[in-house]
PDB file of N, CA and C in Angstrom:
ATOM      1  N   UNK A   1       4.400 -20.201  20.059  1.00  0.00           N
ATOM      2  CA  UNK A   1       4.076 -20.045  18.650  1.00  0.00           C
ATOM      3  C   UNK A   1       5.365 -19.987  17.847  1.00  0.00           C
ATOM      4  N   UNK A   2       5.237 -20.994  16.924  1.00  0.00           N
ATOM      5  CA  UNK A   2       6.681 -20.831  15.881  1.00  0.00           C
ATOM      6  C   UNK A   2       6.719 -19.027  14.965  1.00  0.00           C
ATOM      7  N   UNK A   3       8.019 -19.173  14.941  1.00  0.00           N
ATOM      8  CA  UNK A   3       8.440 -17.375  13.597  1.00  0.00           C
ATOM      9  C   UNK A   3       7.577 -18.202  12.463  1.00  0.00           C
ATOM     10  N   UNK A   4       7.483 -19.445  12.318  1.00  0.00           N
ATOM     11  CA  UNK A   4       7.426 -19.697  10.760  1.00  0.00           C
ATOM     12  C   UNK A   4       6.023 -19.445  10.942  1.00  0.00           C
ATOM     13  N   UNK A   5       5.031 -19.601  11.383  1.00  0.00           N
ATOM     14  CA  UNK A   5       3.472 -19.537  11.643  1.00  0.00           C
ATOM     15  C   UNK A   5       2.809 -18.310  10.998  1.00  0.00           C
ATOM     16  N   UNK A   6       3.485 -17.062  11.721  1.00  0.00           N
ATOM     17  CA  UNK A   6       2.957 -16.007  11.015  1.00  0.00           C
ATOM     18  C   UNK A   6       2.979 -15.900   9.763  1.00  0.00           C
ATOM     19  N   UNK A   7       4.424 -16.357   9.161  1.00  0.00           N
ATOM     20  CA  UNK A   7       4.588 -15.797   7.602  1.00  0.00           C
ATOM     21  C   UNK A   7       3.905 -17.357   6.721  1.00  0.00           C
ATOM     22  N   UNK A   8       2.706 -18.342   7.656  1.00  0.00           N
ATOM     23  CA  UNK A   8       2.336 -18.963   6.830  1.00  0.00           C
ATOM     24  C   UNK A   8       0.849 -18.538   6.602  1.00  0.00           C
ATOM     25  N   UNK A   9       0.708 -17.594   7.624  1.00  0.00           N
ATOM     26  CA  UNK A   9      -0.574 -17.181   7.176  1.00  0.00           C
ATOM     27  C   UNK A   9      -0.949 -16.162   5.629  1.00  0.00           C
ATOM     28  N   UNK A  10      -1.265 -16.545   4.678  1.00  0.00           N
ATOM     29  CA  UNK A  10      -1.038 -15.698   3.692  1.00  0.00           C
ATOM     30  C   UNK A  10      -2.572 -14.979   3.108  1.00  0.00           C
ATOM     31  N   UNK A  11      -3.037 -14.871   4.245  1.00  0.00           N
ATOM     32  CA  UNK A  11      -4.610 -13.914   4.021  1.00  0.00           C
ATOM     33  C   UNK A  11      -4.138 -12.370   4.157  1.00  0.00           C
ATOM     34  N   UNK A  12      -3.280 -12.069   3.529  1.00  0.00           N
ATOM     35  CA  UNK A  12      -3.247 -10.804   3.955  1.00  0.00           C
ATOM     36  C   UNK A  12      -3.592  -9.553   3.158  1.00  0.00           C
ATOM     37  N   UNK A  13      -4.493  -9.093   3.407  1.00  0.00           N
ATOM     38  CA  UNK A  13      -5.233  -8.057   2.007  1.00  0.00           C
ATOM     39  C   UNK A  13      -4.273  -6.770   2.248  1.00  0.00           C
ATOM     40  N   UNK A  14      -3.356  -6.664   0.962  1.00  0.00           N
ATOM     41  CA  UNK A  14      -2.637  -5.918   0.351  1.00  0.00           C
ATOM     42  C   UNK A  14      -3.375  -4.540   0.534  1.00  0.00           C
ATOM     43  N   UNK A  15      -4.293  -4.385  -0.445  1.00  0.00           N
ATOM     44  CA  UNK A  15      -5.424  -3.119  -0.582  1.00  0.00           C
ATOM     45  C   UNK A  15      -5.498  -2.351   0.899  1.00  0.00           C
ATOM     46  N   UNK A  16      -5.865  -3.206   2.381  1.00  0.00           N
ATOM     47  CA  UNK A  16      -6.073  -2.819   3.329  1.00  0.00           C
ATOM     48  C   UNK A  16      -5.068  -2.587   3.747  1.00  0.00           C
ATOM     49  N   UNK A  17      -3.640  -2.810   3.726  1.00  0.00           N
ATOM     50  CA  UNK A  17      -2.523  -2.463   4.164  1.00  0.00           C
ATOM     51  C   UNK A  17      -2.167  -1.105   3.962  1.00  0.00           C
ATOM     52  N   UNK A  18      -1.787  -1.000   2.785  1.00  0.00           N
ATOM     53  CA  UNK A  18      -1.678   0.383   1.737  1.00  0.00           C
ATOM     54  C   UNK A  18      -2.763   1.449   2.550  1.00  0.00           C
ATOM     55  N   UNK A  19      -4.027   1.250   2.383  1.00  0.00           N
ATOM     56  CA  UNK A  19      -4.868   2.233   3.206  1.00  0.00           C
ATOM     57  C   UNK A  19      -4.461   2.561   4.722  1.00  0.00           C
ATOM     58  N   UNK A  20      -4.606   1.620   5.150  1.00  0.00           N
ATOM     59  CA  UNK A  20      -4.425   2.056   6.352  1.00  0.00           C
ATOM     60  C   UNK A  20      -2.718   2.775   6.959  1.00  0.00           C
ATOM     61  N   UNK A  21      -1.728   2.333   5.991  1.00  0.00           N
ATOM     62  CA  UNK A  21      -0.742   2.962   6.129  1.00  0.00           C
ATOM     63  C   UNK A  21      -0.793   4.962   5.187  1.00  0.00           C
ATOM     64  N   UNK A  22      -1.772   4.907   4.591  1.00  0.00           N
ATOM     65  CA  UNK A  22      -2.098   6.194   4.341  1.00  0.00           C
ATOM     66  C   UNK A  22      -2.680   6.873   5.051  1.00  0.00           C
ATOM     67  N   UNK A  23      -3.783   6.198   5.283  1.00  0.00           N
ATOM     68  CA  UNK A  23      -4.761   7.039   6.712  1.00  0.00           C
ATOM     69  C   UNK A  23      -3.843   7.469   7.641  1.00  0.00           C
ATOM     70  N   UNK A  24      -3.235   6.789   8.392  1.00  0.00           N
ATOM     71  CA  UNK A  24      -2.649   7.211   8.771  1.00  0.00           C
ATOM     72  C   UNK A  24      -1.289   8.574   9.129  1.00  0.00           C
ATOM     73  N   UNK A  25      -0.980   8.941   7.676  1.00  0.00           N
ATOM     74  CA  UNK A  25      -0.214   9.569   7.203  1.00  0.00           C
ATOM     75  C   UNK A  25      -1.083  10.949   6.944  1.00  0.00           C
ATOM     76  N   UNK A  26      -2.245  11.258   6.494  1.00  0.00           N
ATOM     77  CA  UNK A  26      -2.840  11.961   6.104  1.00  0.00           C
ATOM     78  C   UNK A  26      -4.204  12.906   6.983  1.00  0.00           C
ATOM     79  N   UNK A  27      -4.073  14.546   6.813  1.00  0.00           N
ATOM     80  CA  UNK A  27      -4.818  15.093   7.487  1.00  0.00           C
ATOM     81  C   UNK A  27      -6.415  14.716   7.104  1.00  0.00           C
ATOM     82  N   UNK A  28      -6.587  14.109   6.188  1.00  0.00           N
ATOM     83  CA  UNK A  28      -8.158  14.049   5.915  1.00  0.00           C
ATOM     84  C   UNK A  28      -8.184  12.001   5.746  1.00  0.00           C
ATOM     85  N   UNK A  29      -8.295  11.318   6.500  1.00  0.00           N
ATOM     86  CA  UNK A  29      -8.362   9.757   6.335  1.00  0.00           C
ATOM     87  C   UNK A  29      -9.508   9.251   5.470  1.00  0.00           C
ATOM     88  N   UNK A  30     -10.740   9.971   6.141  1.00  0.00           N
ATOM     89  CA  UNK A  30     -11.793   9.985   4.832  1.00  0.00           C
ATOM     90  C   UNK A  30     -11.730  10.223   4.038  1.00  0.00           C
ATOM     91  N   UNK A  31     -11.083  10.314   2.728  1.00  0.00           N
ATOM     92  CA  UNK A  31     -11.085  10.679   1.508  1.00  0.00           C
ATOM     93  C   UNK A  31      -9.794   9.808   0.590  1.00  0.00           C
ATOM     94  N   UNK A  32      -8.748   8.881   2.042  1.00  0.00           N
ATOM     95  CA  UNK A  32      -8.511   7.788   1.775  1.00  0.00           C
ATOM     96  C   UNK A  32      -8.833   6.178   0.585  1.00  0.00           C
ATOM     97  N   UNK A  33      -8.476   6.374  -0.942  1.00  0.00           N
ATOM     98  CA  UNK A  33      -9.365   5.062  -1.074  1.00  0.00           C
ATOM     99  C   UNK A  33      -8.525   4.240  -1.811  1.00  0.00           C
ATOM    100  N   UNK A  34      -8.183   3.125  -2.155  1.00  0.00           N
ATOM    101  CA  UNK A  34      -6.861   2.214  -2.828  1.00  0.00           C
ATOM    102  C   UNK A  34      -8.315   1.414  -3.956  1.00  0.00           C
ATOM    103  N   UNK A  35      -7.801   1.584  -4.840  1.00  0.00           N
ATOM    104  CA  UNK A  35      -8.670   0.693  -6.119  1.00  0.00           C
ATOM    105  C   UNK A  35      -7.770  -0.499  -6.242  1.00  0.00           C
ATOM    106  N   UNK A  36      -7.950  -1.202  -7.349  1.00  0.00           N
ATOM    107  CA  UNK A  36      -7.208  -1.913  -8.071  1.00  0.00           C
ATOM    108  C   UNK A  36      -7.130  -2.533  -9.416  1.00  0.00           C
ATOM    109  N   UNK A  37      -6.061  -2.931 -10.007  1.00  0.00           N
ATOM    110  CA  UNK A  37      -6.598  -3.070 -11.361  1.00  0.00           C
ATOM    111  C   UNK A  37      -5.265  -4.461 -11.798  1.00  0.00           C
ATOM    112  N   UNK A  38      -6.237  -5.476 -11.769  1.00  0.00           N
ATOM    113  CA  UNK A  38      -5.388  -7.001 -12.003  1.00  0.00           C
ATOM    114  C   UNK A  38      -5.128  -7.032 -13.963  1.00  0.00           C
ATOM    115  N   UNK A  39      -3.599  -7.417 -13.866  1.00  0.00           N
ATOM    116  CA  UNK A  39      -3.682  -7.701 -14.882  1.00  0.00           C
ATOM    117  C   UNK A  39      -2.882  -9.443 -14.999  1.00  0.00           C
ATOM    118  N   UNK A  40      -2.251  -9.819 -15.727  1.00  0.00           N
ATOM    119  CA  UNK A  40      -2.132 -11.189 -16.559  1.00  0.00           C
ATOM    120  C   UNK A  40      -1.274 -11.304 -14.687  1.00  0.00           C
ATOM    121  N   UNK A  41      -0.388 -10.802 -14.555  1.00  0.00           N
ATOM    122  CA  UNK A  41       1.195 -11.534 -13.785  1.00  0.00           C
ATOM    123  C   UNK A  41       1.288 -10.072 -12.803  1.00  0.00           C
ATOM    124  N   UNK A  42       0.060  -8.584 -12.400  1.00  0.00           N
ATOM    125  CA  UNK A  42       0.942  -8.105 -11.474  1.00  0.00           C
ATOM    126  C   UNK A  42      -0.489  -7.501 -10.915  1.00  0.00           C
ATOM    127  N   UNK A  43      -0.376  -6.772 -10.087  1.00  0.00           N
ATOM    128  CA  UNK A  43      -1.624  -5.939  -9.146  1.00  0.00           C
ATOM    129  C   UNK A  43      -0.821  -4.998  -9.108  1.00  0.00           C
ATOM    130  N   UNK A  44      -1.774  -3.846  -9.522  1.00  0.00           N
ATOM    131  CA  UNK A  44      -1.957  -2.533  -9.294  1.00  0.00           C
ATOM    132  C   UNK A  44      -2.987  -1.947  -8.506  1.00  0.00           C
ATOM    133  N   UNK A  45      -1.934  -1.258  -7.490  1.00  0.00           N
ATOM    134  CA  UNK A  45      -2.936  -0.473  -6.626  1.00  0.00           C
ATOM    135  C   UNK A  45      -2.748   0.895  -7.169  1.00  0.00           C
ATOM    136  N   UNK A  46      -3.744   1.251  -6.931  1.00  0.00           N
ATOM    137  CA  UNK A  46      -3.689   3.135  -7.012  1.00  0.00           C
ATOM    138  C   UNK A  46      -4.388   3.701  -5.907  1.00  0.00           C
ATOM    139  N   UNK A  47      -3.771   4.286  -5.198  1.00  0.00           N
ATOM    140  CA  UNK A  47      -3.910   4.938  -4.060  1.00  0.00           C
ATOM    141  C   UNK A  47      -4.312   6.534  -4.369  1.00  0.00           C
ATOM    142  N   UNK A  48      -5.803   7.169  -3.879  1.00  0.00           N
ATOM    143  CA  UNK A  48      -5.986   8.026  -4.296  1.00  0.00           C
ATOM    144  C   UNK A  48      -6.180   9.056  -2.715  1.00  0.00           C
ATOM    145  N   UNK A  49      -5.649  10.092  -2.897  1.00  0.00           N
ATOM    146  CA  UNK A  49      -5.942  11.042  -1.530  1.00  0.00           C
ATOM    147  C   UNK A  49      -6.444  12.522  -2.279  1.00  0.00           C
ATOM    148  N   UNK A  50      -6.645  12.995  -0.975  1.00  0.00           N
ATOM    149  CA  UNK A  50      -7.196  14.458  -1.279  1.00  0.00           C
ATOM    150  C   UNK A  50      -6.209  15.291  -1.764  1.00  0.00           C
ATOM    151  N   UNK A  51      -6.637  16.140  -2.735  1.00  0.00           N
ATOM    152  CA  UNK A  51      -5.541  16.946  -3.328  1.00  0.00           C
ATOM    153  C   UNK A  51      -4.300  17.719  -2.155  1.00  0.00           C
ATOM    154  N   UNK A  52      -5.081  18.125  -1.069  1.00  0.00           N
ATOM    155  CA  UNK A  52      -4.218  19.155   0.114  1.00  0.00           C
ATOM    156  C   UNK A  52      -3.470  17.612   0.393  1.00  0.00           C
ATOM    157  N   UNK A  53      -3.432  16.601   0.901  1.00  0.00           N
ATOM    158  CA  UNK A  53      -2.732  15.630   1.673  1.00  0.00           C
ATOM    159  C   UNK A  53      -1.857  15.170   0.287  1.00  0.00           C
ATOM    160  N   UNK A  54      -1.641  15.344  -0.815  1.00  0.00           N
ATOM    161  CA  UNK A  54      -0.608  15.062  -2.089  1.00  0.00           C
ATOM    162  C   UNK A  54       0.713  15.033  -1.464  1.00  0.00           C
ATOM    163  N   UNK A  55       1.155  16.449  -0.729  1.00  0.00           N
ATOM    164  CA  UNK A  55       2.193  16.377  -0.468  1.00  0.00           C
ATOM    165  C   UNK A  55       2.777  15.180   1.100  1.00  0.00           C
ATOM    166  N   UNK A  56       2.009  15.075   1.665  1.00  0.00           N
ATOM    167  CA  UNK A  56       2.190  14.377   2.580  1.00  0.00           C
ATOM    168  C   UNK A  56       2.259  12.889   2.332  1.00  0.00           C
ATOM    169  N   UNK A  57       1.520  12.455   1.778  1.00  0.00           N
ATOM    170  CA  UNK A  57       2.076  11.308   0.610  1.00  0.00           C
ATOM    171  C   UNK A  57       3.212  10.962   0.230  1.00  0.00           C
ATOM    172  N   UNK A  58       3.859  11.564  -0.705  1.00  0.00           N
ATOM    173  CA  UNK A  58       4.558  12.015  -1.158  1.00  0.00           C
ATOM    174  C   UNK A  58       6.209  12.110  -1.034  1.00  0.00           C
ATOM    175  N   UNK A  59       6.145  13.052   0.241  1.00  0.00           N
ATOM    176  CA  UNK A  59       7.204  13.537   1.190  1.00  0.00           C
ATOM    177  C   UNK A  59       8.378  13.864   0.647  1.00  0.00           C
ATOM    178  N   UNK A  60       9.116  14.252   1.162  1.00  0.00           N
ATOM    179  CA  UNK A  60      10.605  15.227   0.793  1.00  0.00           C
ATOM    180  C   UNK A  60      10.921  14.078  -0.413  1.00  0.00           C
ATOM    181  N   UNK A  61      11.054  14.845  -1.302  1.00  0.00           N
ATOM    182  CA  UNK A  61      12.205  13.810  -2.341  1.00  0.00           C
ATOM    183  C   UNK A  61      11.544  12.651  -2.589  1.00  0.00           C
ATOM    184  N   UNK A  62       9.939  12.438  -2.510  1.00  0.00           N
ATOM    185  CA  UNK A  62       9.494  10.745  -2.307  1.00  0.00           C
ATOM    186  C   UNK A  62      10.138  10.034  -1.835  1.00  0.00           C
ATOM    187  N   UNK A  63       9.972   9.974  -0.229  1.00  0.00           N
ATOM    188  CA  UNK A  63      10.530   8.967   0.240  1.00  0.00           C
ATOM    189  C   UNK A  63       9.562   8.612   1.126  1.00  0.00           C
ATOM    190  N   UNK A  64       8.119   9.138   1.458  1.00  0.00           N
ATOM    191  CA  UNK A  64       7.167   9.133   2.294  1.00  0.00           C
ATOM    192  C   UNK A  64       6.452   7.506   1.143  1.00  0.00           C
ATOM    193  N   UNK A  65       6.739   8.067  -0.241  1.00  0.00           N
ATOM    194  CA  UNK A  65       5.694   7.420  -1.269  1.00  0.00           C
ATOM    195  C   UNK A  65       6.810   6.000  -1.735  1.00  0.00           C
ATOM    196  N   UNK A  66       7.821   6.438  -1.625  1.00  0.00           N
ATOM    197  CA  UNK A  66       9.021   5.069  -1.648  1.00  0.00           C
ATOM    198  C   UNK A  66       8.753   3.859  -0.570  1.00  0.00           C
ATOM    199  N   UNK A  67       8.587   4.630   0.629  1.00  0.00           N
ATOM    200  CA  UNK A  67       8.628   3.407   1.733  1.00  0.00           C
ATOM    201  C   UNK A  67       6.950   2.630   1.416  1.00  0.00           C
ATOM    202  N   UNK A  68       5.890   3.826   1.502  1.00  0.00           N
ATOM    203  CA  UNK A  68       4.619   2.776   1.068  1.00  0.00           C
ATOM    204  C   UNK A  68       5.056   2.066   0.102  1.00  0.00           C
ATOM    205  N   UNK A  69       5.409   2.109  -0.908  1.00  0.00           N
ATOM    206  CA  UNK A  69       5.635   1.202  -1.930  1.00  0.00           C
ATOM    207  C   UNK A  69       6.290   0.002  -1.877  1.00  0.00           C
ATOM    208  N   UNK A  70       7.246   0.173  -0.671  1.00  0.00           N
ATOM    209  CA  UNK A  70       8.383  -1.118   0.079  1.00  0.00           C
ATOM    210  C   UNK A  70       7.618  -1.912   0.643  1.00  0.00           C
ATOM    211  N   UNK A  71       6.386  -1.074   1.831  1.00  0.00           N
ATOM    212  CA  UNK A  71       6.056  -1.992   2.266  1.00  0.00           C
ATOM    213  C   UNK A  71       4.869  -2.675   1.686  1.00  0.00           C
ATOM    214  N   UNK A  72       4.234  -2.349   0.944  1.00  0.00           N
ATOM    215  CA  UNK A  72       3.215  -2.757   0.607  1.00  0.00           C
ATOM    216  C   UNK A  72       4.204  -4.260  -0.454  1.00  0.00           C
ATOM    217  N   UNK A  73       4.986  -3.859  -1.144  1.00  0.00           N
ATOM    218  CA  UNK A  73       5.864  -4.767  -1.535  1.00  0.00           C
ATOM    219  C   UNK A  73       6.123  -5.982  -1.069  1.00  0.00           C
ATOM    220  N   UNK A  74       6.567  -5.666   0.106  1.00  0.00           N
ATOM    221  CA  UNK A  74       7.107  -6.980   1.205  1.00  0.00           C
ATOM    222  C   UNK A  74       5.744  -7.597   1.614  1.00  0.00           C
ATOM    223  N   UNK A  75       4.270  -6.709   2.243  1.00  0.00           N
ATOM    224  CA  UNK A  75       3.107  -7.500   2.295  1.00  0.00           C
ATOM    225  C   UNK A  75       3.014  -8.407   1.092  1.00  0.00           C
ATOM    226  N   UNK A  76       2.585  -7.948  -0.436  1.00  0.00           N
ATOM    227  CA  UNK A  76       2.736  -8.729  -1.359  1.00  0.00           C
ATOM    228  C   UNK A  76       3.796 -10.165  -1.372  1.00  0.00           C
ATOM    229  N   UNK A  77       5.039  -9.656  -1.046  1.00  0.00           N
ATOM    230  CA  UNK A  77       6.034 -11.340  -1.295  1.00  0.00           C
ATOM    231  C   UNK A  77       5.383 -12.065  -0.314  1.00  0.00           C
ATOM    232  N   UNK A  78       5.053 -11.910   0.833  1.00  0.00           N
ATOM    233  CA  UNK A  78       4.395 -13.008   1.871  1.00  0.00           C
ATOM    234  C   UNK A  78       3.089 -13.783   1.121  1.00  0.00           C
ATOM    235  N   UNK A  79       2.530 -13.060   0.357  1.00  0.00           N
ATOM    236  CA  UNK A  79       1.079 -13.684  -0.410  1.00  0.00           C
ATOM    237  C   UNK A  79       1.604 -14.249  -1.964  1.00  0.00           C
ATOM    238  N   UNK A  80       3.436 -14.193  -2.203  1.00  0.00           N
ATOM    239  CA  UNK A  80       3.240 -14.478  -3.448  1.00  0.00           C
ATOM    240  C   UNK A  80       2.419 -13.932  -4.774  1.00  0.00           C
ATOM    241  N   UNK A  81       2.701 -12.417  -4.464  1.00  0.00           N
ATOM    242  CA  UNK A  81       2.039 -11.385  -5.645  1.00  0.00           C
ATOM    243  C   UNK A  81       3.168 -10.730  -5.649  1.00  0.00           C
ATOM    244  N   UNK A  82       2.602 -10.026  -7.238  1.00  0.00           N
ATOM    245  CA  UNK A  82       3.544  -8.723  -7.755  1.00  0.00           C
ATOM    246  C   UNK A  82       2.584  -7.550  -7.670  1.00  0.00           C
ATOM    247  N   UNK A  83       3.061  -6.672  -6.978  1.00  0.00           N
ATOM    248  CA  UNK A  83       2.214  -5.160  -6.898  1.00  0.00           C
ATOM    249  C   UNK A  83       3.045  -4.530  -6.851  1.00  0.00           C
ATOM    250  N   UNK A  84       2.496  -3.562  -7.566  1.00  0.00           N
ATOM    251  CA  UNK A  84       2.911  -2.249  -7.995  1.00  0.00           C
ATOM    252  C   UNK A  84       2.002  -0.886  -7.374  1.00  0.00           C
ATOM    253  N   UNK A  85       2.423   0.308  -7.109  1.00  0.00           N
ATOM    254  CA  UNK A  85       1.769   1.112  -6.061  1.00  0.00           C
ATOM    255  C   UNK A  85       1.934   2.320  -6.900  1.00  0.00           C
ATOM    256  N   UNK A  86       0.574   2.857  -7.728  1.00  0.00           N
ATOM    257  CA  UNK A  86       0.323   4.467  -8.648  1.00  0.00           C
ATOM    258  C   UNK A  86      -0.460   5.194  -7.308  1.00  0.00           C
ATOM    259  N   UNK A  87       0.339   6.588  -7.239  1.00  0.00           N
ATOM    260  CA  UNK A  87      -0.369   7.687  -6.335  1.00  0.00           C
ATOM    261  C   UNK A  87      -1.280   8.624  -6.980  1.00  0.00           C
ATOM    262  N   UNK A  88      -2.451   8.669  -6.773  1.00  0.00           N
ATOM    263  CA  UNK A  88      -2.977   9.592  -7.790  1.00  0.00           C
ATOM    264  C   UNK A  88      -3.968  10.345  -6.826  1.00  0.00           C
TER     265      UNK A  88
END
């Protein structure tokens, strides 16, 4: 299989990324949910968790809530989108 193959597949749902890199992160996964809200030129996700899992989100200094935001970022450049990542 060619390197170039993977990064031509560009089905890659953003929304489900973001979640599942939270679930993961978080003592309650059920209560896990990413909306979205399209406008002219960017996607907004908003990632919503349970009030107790805020800080875990979050993390020292936001850097727990920096890296989701990177990666969900880098998913986006492979699909040719602009997203942006609100924690609420």
């Amino acid at each position: 299989m060619d390197n170039n193959t993977s990064l031509m597949n560009k089905d890659i749902d953003i929304k489900e990324v973001l979640a599942c890199m939270a679930r993961a992160i978080v003592d309650n996964p059920d209560s896990v949910t990413v909306t979205e809200q399209q406008t002219d030129d960017e996607l907004t996700l908003i990632l919503n968790v349970a009030e107790s899992d805020m800080g875990m989100i979050i993390g020292r200094h936001g850097k727990i809530a920096r890296a989701l935001r990177t990666v969900t970022k880098a998913a986006a450049k492979i699909t040719d989108k602009k997203v942006s990542v609100e924690i609420k």
